[in-house]
N, C-alpha and C. Protein backbone atom coordinates (compact mmCIF):
# COMPACT_ATOMS: atom_id res chain seq x y z
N UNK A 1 -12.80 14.12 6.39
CA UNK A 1 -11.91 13.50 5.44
C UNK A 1 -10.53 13.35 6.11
N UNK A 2 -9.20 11.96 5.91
CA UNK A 2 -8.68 12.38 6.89
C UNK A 2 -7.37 12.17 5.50
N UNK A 3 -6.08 12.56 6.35
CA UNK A 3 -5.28 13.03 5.39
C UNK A 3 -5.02 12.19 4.04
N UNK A 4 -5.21 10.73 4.45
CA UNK A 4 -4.86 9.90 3.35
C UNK A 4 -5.80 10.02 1.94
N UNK A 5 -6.98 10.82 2.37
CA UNK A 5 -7.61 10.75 1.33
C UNK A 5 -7.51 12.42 0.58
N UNK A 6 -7.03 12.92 1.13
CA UNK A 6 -6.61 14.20 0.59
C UNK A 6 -5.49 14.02 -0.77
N UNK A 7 -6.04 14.87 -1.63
CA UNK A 7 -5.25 14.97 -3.00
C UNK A 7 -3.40 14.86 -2.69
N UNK A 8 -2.91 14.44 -3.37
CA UNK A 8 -1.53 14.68 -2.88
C UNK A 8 -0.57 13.06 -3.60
N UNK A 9 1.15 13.35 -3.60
CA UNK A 9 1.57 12.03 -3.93
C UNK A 9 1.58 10.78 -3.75
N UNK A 10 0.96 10.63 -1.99
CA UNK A 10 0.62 9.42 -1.22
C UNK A 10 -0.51 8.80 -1.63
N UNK A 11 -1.71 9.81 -2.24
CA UNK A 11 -3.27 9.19 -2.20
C UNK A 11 -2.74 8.22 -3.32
N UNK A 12 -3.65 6.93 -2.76
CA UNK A 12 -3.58 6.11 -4.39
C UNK A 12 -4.93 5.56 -4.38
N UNK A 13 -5.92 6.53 -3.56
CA UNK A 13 -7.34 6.23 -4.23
C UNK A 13 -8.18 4.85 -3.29
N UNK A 14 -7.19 4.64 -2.31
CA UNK A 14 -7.86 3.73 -1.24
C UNK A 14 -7.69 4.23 0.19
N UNK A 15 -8.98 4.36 1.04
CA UNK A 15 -8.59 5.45 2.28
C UNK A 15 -8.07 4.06 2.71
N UNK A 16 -7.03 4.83 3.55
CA UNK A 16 -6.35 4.42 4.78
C UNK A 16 -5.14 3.51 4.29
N UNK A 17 -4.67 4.01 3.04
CA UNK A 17 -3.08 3.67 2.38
C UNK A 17 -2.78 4.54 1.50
N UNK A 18 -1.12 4.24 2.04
CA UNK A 18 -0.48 5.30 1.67
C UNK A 18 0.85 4.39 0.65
N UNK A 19 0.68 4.73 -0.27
CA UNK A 19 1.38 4.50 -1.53
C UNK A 19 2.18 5.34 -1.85
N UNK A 20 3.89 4.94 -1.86
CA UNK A 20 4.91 5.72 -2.50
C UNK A 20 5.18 5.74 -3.43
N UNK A 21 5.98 6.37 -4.79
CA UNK A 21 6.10 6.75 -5.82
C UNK A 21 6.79 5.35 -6.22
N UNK A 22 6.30 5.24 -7.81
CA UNK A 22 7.07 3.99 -8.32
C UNK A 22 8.30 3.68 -8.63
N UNK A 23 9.10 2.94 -7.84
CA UNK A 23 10.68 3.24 -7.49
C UNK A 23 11.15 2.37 -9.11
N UNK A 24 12.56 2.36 -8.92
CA UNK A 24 13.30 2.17 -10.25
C UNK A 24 12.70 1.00 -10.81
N UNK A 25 12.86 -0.05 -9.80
CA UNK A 25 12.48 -1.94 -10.19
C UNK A 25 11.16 -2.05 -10.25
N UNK A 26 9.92 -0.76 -10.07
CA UNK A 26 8.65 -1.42 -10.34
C UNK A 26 8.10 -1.70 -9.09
N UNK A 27 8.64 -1.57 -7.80
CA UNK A 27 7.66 -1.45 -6.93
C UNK A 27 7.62 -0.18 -6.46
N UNK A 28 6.33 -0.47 -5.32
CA UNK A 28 5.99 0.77 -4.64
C UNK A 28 6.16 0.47 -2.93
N UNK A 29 6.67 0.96 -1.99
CA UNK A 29 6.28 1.39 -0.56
C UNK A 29 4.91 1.94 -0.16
N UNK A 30 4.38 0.69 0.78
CA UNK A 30 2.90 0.63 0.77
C UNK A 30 2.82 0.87 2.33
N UNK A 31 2.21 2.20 2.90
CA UNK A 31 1.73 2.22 4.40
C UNK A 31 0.61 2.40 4.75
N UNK A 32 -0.09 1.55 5.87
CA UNK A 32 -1.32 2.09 6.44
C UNK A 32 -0.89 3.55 6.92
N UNK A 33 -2.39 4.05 6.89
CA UNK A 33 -2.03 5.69 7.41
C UNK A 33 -2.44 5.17 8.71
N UNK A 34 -1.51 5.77 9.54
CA UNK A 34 -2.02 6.18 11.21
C UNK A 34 -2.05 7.21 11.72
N UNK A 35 -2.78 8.09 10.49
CA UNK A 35 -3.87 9.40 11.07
C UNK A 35 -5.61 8.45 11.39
N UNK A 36 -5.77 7.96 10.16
CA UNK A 36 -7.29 7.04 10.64
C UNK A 36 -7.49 5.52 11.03
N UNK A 37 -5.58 4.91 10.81
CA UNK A 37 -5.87 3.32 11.22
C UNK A 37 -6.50 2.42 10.81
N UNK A 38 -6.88 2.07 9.66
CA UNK A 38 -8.31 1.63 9.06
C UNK A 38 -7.70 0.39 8.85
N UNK A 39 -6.47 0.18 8.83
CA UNK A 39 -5.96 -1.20 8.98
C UNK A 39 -4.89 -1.41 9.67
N UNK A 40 -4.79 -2.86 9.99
CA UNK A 40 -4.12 -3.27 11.76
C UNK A 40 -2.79 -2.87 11.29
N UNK A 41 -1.82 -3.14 10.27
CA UNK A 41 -0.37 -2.77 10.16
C UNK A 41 -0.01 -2.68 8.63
N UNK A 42 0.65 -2.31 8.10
CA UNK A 42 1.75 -1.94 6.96
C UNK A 42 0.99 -3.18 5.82
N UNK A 43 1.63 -4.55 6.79
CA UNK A 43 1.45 -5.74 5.78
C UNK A 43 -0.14 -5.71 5.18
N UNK A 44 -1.12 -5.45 6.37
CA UNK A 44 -2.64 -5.17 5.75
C UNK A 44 -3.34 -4.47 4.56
N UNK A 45 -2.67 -3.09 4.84
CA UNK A 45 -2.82 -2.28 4.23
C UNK A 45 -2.29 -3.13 2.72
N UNK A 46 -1.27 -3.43 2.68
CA UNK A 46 -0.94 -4.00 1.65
C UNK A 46 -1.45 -5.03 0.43
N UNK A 47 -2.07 -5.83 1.18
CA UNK A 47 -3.03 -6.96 1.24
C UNK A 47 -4.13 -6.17 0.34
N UNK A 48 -4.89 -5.50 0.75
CA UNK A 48 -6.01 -4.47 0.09
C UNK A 48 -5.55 -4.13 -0.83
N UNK A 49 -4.50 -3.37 -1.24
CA UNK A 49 -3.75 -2.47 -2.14
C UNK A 49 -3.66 -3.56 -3.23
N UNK A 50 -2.95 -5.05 -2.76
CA UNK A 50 -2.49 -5.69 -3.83
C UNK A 50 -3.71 -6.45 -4.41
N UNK A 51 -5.04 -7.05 -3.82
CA UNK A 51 -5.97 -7.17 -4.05
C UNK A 51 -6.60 -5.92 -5.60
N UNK A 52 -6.60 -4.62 -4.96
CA UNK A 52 -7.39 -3.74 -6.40
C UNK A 52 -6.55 -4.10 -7.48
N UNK A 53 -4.72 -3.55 -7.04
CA UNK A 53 -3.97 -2.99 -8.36
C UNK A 53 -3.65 -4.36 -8.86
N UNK A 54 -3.65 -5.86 -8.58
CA UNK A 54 -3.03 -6.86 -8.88
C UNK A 54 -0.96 -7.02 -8.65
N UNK A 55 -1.23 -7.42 -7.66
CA UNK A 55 0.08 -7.80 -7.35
C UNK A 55 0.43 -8.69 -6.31
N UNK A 56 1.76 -8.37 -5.00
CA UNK A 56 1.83 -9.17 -4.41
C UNK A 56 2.46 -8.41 -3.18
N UNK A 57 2.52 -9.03 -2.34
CA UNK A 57 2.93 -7.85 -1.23
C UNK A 57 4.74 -8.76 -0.66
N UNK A 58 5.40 -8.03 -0.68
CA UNK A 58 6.89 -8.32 -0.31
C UNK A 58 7.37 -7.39 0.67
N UNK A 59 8.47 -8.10 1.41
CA UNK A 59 9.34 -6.56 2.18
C UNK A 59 10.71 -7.06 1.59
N UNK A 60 11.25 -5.89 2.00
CA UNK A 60 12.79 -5.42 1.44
C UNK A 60 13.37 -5.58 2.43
N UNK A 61 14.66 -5.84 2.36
CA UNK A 61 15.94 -6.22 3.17
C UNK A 61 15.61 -5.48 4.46
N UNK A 62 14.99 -4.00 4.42
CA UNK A 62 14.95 -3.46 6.07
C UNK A 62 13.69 -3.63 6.21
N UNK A 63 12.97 -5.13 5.73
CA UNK A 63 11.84 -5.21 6.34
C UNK A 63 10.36 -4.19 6.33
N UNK A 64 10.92 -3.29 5.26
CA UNK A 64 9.24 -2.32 5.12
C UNK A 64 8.52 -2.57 3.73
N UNK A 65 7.30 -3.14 4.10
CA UNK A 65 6.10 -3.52 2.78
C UNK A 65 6.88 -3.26 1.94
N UNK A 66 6.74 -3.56 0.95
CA UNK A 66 6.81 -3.46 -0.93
C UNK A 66 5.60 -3.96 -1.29
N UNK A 67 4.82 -3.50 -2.70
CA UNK A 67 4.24 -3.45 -3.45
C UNK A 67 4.73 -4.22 -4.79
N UNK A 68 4.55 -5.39 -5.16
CA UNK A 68 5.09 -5.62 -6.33
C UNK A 68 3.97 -5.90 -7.44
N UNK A 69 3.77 -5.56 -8.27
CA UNK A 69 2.67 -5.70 -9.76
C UNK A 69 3.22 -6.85 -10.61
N UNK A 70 2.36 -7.43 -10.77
CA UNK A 70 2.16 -8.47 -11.74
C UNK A 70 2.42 -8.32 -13.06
């Protein structure tokens, strides 16, 4: 099992992303894990993520994934 899928605030129930807590405006900070790599970069991982939960994938002014819900 590798860490992303371990219980904890990051798991959000898809191996190999790592999902941050739901910030003020409604999104989330979305990372591939690179303990197992299961996807090529950040934006990928994202892609998947926004596919289950319904949303859209954005970055923020310093350029790291966002998570935005529909």
């Amino acid at each position: 099992m590798c860490v992303c899928e371990e219980p904890g605030p990051f798991n959000c129930g898809l191996p190999g992303i790592l999902a941050g807590q739901l910030q003020r405006n409604g999104y989330r900070y979305i990372e591939r894990c690179d303990t197992c790599e299961r996807f090529s970069s950040d934006e990928a991982a994202c892609e998947i993520y926004s596919k289950f939960m319904g949303g859209r994938l954005r970055h923020n002014r310093q350029g790291k994934v966002i998570f935005l819900p529909e």
